[in-house]
C-alpha atoms as a PDB file:
ATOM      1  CA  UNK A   1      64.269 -55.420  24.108  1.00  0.00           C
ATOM      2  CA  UNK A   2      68.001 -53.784  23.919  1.00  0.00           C
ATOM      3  CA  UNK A   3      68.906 -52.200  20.964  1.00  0.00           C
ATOM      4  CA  UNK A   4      71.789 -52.389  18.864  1.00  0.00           C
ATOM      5  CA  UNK A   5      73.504 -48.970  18.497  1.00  0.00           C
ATOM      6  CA  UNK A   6      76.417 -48.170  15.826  1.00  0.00           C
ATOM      7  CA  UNK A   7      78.766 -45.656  16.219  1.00  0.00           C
ATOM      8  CA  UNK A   8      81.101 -44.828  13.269  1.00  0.00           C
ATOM      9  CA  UNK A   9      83.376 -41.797  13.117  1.00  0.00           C
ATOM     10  CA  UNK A  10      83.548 -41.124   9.489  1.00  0.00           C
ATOM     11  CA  UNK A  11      85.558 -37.838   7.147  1.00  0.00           C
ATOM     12  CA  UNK A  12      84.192 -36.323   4.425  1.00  0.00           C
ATOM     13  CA  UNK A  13      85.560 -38.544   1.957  1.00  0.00           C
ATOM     14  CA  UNK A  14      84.246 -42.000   4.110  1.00  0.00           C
ATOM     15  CA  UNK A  15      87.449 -42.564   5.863  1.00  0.00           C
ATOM     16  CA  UNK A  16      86.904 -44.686   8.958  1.00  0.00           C
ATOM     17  CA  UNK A  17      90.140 -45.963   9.533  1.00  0.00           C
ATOM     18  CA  UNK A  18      92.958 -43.026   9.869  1.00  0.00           C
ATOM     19  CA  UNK A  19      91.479 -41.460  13.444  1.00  0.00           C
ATOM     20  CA  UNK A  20      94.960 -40.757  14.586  1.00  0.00           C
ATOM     21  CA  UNK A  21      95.347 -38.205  11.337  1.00  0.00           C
ATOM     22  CA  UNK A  22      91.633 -36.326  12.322  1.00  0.00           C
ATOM     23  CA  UNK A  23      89.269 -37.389  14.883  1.00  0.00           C
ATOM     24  CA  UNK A  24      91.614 -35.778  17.493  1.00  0.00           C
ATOM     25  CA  UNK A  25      91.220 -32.131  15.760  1.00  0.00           C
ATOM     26  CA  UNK A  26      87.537 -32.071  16.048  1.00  0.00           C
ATOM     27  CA  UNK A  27      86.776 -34.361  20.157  1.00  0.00           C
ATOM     28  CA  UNK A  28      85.858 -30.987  22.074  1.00  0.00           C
ATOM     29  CA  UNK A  29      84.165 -31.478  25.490  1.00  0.00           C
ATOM     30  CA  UNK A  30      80.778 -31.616  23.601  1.00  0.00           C
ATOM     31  CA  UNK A  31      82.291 -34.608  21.592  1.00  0.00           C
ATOM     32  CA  UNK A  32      83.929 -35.744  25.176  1.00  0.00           C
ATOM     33  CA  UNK A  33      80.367 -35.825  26.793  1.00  0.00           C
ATOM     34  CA  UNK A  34      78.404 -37.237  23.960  1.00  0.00           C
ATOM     35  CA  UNK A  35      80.678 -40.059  24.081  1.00  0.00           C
ATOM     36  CA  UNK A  36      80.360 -40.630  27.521  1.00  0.00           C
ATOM     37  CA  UNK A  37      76.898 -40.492  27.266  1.00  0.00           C
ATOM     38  CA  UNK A  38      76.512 -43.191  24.966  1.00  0.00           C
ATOM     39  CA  UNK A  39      78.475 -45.305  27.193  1.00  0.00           C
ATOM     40  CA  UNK A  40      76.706 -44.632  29.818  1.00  0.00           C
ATOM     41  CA  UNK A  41      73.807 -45.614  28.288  1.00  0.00           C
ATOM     42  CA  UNK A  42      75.211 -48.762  27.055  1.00  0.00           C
ATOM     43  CA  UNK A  43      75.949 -52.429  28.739  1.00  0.00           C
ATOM     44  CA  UNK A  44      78.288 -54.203  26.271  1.00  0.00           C
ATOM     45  CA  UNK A  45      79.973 -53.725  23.443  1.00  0.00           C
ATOM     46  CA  UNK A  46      80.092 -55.865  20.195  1.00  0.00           C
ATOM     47  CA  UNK A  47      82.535 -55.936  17.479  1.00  0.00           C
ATOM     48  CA  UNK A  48      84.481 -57.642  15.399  1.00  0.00           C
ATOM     49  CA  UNK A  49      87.983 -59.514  15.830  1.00  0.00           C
ATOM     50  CA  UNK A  50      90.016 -56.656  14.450  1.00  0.00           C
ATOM     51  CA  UNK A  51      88.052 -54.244  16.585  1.00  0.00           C
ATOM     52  CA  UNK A  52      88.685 -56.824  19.623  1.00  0.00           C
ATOM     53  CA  UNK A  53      92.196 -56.676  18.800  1.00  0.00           C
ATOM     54  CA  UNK A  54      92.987 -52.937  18.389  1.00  0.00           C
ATOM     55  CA  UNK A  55      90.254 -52.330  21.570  1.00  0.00           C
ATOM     56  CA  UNK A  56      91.816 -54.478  23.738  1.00  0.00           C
ATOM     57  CA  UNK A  57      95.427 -53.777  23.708  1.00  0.00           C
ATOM     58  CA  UNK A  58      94.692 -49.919  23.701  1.00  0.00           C
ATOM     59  CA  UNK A  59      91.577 -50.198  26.509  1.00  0.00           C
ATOM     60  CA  UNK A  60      93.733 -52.329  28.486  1.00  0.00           C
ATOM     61  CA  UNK A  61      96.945 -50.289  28.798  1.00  0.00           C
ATOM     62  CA  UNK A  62      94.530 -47.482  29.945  1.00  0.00           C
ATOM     63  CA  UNK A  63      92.908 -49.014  32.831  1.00  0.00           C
ATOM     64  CA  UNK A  64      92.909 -46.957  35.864  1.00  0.00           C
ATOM     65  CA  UNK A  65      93.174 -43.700  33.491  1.00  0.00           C
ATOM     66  CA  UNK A  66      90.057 -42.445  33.964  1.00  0.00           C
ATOM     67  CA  UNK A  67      86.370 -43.275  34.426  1.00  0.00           C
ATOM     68  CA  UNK A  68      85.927 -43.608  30.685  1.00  0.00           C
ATOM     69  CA  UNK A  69      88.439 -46.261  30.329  1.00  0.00           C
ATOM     70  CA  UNK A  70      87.225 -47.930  33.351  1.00  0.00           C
ATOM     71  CA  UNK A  71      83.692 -48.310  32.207  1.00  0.00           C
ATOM     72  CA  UNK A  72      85.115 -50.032  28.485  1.00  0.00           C
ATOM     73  CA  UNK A  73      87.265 -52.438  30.330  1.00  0.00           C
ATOM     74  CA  UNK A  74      84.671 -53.572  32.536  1.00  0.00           C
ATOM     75  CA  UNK A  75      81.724 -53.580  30.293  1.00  0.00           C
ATOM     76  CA  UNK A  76      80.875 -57.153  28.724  1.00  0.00           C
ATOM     77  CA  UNK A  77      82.161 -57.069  25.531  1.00  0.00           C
ATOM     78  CA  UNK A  78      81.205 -59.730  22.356  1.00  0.00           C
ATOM     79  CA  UNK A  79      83.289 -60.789  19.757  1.00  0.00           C
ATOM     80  CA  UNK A  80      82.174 -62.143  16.524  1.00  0.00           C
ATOM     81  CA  UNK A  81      85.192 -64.506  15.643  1.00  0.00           C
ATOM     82  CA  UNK A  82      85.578 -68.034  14.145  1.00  0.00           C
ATOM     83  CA  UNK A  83      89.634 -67.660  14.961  1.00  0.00           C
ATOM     84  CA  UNK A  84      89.312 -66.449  18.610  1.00  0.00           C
ATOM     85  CA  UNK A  85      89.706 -68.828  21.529  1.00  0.00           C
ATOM     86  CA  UNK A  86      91.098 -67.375  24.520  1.00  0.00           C
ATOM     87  CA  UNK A  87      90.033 -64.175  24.912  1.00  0.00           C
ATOM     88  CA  UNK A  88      92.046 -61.961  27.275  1.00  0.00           C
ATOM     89  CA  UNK A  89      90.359 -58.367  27.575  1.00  0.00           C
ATOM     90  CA  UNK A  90      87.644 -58.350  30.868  1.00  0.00           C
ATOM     91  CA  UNK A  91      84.413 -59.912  30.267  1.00  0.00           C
ATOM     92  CA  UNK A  92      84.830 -60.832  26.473  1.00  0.00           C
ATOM     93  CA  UNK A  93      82.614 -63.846  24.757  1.00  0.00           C
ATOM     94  CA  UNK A  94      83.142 -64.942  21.789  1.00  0.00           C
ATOM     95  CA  UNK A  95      79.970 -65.318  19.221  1.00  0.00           C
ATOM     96  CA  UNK A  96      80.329 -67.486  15.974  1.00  0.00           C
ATOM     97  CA  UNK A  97      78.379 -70.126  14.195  1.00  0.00           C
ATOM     98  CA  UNK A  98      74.996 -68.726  13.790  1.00  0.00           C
ATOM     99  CA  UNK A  99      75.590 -65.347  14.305  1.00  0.00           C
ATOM    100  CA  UNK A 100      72.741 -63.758  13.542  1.00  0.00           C
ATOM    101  CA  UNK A 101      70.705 -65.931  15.770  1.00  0.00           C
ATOM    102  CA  UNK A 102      72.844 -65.471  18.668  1.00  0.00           C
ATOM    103  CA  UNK A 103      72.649 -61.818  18.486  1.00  0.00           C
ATOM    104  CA  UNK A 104      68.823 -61.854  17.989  1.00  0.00           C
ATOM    105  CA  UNK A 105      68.895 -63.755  21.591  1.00  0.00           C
ATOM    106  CA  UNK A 106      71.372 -60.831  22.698  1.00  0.00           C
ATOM    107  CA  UNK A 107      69.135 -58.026  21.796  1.00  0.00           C
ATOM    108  CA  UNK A 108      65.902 -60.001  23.544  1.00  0.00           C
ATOM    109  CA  UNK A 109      67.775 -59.968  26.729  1.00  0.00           C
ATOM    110  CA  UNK A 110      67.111 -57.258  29.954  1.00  0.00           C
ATOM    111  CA  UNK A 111      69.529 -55.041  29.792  1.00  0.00           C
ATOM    112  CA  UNK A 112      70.952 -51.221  28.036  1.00  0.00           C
ATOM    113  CA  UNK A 113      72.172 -50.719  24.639  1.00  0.00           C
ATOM    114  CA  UNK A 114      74.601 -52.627  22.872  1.00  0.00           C
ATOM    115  CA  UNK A 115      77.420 -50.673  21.289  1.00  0.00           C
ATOM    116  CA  UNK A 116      79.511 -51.211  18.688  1.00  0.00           C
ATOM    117  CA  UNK A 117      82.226 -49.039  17.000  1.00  0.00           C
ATOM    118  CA  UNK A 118      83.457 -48.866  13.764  1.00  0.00           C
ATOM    119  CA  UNK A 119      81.479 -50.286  10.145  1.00  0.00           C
ATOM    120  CA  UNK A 120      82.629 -53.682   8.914  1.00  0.00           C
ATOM    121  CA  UNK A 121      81.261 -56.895   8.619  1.00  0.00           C
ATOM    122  CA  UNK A 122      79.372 -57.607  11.659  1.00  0.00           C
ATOM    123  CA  UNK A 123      77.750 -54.045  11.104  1.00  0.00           C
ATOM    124  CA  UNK A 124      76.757 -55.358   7.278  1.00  0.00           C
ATOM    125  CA  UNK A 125      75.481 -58.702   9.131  1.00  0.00           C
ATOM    126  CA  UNK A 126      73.405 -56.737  11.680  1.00  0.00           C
ATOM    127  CA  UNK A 127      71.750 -54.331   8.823  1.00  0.00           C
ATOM    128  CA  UNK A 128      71.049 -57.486   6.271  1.00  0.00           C
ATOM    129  CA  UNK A 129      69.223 -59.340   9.007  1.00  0.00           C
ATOM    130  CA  UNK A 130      67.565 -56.251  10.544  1.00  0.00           C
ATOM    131  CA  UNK A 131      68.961 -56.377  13.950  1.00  0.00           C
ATOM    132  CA  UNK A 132      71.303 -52.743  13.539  1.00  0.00           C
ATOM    133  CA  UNK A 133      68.232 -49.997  15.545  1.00  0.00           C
ATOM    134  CA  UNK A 134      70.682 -46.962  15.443  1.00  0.00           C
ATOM    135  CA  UNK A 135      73.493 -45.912  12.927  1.00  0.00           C
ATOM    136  CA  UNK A 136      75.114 -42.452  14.788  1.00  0.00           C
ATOM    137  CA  UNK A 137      77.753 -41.263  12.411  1.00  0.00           C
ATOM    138  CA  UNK A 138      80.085 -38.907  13.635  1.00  0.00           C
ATOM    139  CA  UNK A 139      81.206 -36.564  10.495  1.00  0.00           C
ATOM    140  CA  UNK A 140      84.190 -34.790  10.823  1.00  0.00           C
ATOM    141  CA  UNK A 141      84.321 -31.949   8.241  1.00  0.00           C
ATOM    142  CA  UNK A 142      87.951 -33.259   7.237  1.00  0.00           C
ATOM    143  CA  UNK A 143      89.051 -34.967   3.723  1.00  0.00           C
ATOM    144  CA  UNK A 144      91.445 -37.447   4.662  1.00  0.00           C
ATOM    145  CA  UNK A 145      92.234 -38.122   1.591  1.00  0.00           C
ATOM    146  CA  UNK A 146      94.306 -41.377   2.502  1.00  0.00           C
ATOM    147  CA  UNK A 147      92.469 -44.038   2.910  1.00  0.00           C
ATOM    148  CA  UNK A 148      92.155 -47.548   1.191  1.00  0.00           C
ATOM    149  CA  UNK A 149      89.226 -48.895  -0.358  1.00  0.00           C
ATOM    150  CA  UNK A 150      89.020 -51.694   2.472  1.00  0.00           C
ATOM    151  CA  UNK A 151      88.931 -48.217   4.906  1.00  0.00           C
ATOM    152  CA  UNK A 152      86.206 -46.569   3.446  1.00  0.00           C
ATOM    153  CA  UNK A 153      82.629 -46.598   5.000  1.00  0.00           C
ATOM    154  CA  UNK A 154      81.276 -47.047   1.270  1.00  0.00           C
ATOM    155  CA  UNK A 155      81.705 -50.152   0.105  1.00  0.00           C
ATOM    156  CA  UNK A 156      79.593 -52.976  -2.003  1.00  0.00           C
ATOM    157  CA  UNK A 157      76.763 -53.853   0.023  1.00  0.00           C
ATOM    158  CA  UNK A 158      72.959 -54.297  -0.028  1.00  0.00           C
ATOM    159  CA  UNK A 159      70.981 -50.668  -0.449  1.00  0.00           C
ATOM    160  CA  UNK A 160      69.721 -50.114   3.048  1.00  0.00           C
ATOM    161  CA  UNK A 161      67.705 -46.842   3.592  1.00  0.00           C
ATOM    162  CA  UNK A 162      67.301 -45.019   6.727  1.00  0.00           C
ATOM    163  CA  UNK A 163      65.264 -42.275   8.882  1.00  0.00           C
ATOM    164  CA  UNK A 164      66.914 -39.054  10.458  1.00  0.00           C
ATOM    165  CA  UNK A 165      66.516 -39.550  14.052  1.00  0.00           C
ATOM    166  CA  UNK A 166      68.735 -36.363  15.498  1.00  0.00           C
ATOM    167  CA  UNK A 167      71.466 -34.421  14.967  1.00  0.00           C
ATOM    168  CA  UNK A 168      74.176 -33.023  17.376  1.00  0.00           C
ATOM    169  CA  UNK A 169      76.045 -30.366  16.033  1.00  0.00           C
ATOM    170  CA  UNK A 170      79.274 -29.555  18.197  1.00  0.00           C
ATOM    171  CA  UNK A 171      81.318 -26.265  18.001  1.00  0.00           C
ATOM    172  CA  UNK A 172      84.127 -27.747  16.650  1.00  0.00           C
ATOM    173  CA  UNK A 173      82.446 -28.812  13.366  1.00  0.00           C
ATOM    174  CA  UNK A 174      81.586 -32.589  14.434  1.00  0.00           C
ATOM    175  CA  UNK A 175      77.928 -33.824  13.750  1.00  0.00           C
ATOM    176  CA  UNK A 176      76.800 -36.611  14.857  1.00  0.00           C
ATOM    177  CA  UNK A 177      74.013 -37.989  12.803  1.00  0.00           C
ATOM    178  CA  UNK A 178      71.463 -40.589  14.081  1.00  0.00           C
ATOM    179  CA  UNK A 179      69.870 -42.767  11.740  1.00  0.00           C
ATOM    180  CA  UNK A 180      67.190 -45.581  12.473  1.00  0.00           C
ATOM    181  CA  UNK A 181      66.447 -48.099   9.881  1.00  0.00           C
ATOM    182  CA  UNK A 182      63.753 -47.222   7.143  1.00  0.00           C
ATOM    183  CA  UNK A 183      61.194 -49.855   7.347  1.00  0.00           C
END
Protein backbone atom coordinates (compact mmCIF):
# COMPACT_ATOMS: atom_id res chain seq x y z
CA UNK A 1 0.00 0.00 0.00
CA UNK A 2 1.38 3.74 -0.88
CA UNK A 3 1.37 6.09 1.67
CA UNK A 4 0.23 9.47 1.89
CA UNK A 5 3.07 11.87 2.84
CA UNK A 6 2.53 15.72 3.91
CA UNK A 7 4.95 18.18 3.58
CA UNK A 8 4.29 21.64 5.15
CA UNK A 9 6.90 24.36 5.51
CA UNK A 10 5.76 26.15 8.54
CA UNK A 11 7.55 29.59 10.83
CA UNK A 12 7.58 29.82 14.22
CA UNK A 13 4.46 31.57 14.56
CA UNK A 14 2.44 28.79 12.02
CA UNK A 15 2.80 30.78 8.94
CA UNK A 16 2.41 28.58 5.88
CA UNK A 17 1.58 30.94 3.39
CA UNK A 18 4.35 33.93 3.08
CA UNK A 19 7.42 31.48 1.65
CA UNK A 20 8.61 34.25 -0.55
CA UNK A 21 9.31 36.47 2.88
CA UNK A 22 11.40 33.18 4.63
CA UNK A 23 11.66 29.81 3.28
CA UNK A 24 14.34 31.16 0.86
CA UNK A 25 16.72 32.30 3.94
CA UNK A 26 16.88 28.93 5.44
CA UNK A 27 16.82 26.08 1.63
CA UNK A 28 20.69 25.20 2.00
CA UNK A 29 21.87 22.19 -0.09
CA UNK A 30 20.82 19.94 2.89
CA UNK A 31 17.25 21.46 2.48
CA UNK A 32 17.97 21.20 -1.55
CA UNK A 33 18.64 17.36 -1.19
CA UNK A 34 16.03 16.48 1.32
CA UNK A 35 13.63 17.85 -1.03
CA UNK A 36 14.76 16.03 -3.80
CA UNK A 37 14.73 13.10 -1.94
CA UNK A 38 11.26 13.12 -1.13
CA UNK A 39 10.48 13.49 -4.66
CA UNK A 40 12.31 10.99 -5.60
CA UNK A 41 10.69 8.84 -3.49
CA UNK A 42 7.35 9.92 -4.52
CA UNK A 43 4.93 9.09 -7.73
CA UNK A 44 2.22 11.80 -7.65
CA UNK A 45 1.30 14.56 -6.03
CA UNK A 46 -2.12 15.54 -4.47
CA UNK A 47 -3.46 18.80 -3.52
CA UNK A 48 -5.94 21.02 -3.52
CA UNK A 49 -7.35 23.54 -6.28
CA UNK A 50 -5.48 26.52 -4.93
CA UNK A 51 -2.35 24.42 -4.65
CA UNK A 52 -3.17 23.18 -8.41
CA UNK A 53 -3.40 26.67 -9.33
CA UNK A 54 -0.30 28.34 -7.78
CA UNK A 55 1.72 24.74 -8.73
CA UNK A 56 0.88 24.77 -12.06
CA UNK A 57 1.51 28.14 -13.40
CA UNK A 58 4.89 28.31 -11.42
CA UNK A 59 5.96 24.34 -12.28
CA UNK A 60 5.05 24.99 -15.72
CA UNK A 61 7.02 28.14 -16.58
CA UNK A 62 10.01 26.13 -15.16
CA UNK A 63 10.03 23.18 -17.31
CA UNK A 64 13.28 22.38 -18.79
CA UNK A 65 15.01 24.28 -15.68
CA UNK A 66 16.32 21.60 -14.07
CA UNK A 67 15.78 17.96 -13.08
CA UNK A 68 13.70 19.03 -10.11
CA UNK A 69 11.22 20.84 -12.12
CA UNK A 70 11.18 18.16 -14.62
CA UNK A 71 10.27 15.42 -12.26
CA UNK A 72 7.00 17.84 -10.75
CA UNK A 73 5.78 18.47 -14.21
CA UNK A 74 5.81 15.02 -15.21
CA UNK A 75 4.71 13.33 -12.10
CA UNK A 76 0.81 12.46 -12.01
CA UNK A 77 -0.62 14.93 -10.09
CA UNK A 78 -4.48 14.81 -8.31
CA UNK A 79 -6.64 17.50 -7.70
CA UNK A 80 -9.38 17.55 -5.25
CA UNK A 81 -11.85 20.08 -6.97
CA UNK A 82 -15.66 20.28 -7.48
CA UNK A 83 -14.91 23.62 -9.83
CA UNK A 84 -12.11 22.10 -12.01
CA UNK A 85 -12.81 20.74 -15.47
CA UNK A 86 -10.09 21.06 -17.82
CA UNK A 87 -7.10 20.64 -16.27
CA UNK A 88 -4.01 21.93 -18.10
CA UNK A 89 -0.72 21.08 -16.02
CA UNK A 90 0.84 17.32 -17.32
CA UNK A 91 -0.85 14.37 -16.02
CA UNK A 92 -3.46 16.10 -13.66
CA UNK A 93 -6.95 14.19 -12.58
CA UNK A 94 -9.32 15.64 -10.98
CA UNK A 95 -10.90 13.81 -7.68
CA UNK A 96 -14.35 14.99 -6.24
CA UNK A 97 -17.54 13.43 -5.08
CA UNK A 98 -16.53 10.90 -2.61
CA UNK A 99 -13.30 11.93 -1.84
CA UNK A 100 -12.29 10.06 0.75
CA UNK A 101 -13.16 6.88 -0.97
CA UNK A 102 -11.36 7.68 -4.02
CA UNK A 103 -8.23 8.37 -2.23
CA UNK A 104 -8.53 5.17 -0.09
CA UNK A 105 -8.49 3.35 -3.73
CA UNK A 106 -5.37 5.72 -4.49
CA UNK A 107 -3.35 4.71 -1.56
CA UNK A 108 -4.28 0.70 -2.27
CA UNK A 109 -2.72 1.06 -5.60
CA UNK A 110 1.19 -0.27 -6.64
CA UNK A 111 3.09 2.41 -6.69
CA UNK A 112 5.62 5.21 -4.36
CA UNK A 113 4.45 7.79 -2.07
CA UNK A 114 1.95 10.26 -2.63
CA UNK A 115 2.94 13.83 -1.87
CA UNK A 116 1.24 16.64 -1.05
CA UNK A 117 2.37 20.20 -0.06
CA UNK A 118 0.99 22.66 1.96
CA UNK A 119 -2.00 22.08 5.08
CA UNK A 120 -5.56 22.88 4.06
CA UNK A 121 -8.54 21.10 3.56
CA UNK A 122 -7.73 18.03 1.76
CA UNK A 123 -4.88 17.58 4.46
CA UNK A 124 -7.86 17.99 7.34
CA UNK A 125 -9.93 15.38 5.06
CA UNK A 126 -7.00 12.92 4.88
CA UNK A 127 -6.26 13.14 8.89
CA UNK A 128 -10.26 12.89 9.85
CA UNK A 129 -10.60 9.75 7.78
CA UNK A 130 -7.17 8.31 8.67
CA UNK A 131 -5.64 8.12 5.32
CA UNK A 132 -2.62 11.14 6.10
CA UNK A 133 0.72 8.19 7.13
CA UNK A 134 3.36 11.05 7.37
CA UNK A 135 3.11 14.80 8.47
CA UNK A 136 7.05 16.21 7.75
CA UNK A 137 6.98 19.78 8.89
CA UNK A 138 9.66 21.85 7.86
CA UNK A 139 10.23 24.63 10.78
CA UNK A 140 11.97 27.53 9.90
CA UNK A 141 13.24 29.31 13.05
CA UNK A 142 11.64 32.66 11.60
CA UNK A 143 8.47 34.71 13.09
CA UNK A 144 6.76 35.92 10.20
CA UNK A 145 4.71 37.73 11.94
CA UNK A 146 2.30 38.50 8.88
CA UNK A 147 0.14 36.13 8.28
CA UNK A 148 -3.77 35.81 8.27
CA UNK A 149 -5.71 33.56 10.26
CA UNK A 150 -6.83 31.62 6.96
CA UNK A 151 -2.61 31.28 6.59
CA UNK A 152 -1.88 29.82 9.69
CA UNK A 153 -1.20 26.00 10.12
CA UNK A 154 -3.38 26.24 13.46
CA UNK A 155 -6.66 26.43 12.84
CA UNK A 156 -10.17 24.82 14.26
CA UNK A 157 -9.99 21.29 13.62
CA UNK A 158 -10.44 17.85 15.23
CA UNK A 159 -7.47 17.04 18.01
CA UNK A 160 -5.32 14.61 16.11
CA UNK A 161 -2.20 13.30 18.02
CA UNK A 162 0.89 12.04 16.54
CA UNK A 163 4.31 9.94 16.98
CA UNK A 164 7.91 11.45 16.36
CA UNK A 165 9.18 9.51 13.54
CA UNK A 166 12.69 11.57 12.74
CA UNK A 167 14.17 14.62 12.72
CA UNK A 168 16.57 16.34 10.19
CA UNK A 169 18.28 19.11 11.50
CA UNK A 170 20.05 21.26 8.67
CA UNK A 171 22.86 23.86 9.27
CA UNK A 172 20.94 26.59 8.39
CA UNK A 173 18.43 26.22 11.27
CA UNK A 174 15.61 24.21 9.23
CA UNK A 175 14.16 20.98 10.93
CA UNK A 176 12.23 18.93 9.40
CA UNK A 177 10.02 17.01 11.70
CA UNK A 178 8.32 13.66 10.78
CA UNK A 179 5.28 12.75 12.41
CA UNK A 180 3.13 9.47 11.88
CA UNK A 181 -0.32 9.33 13.17
CA UNK A 182 -0.88 8.26 16.92
CA UNK A 183 -3.12 5.34 16.83
Amino acid sequence: MRKIVNATYLTLDGDMSNMADWHFDYFGEEAMKAATDQLAATDALIMGRKTYDGFSEAWSSRAGADDFADRMNSIKKYVVSSTLTDPTWNNTTVINGDVAAKVRELKEQEGANILQYGYGSVSRLLVENGLLDELRVWLHPVISGKATQEELFYRDSPQTKFELAGTDVHSTGLIILSYTPKN
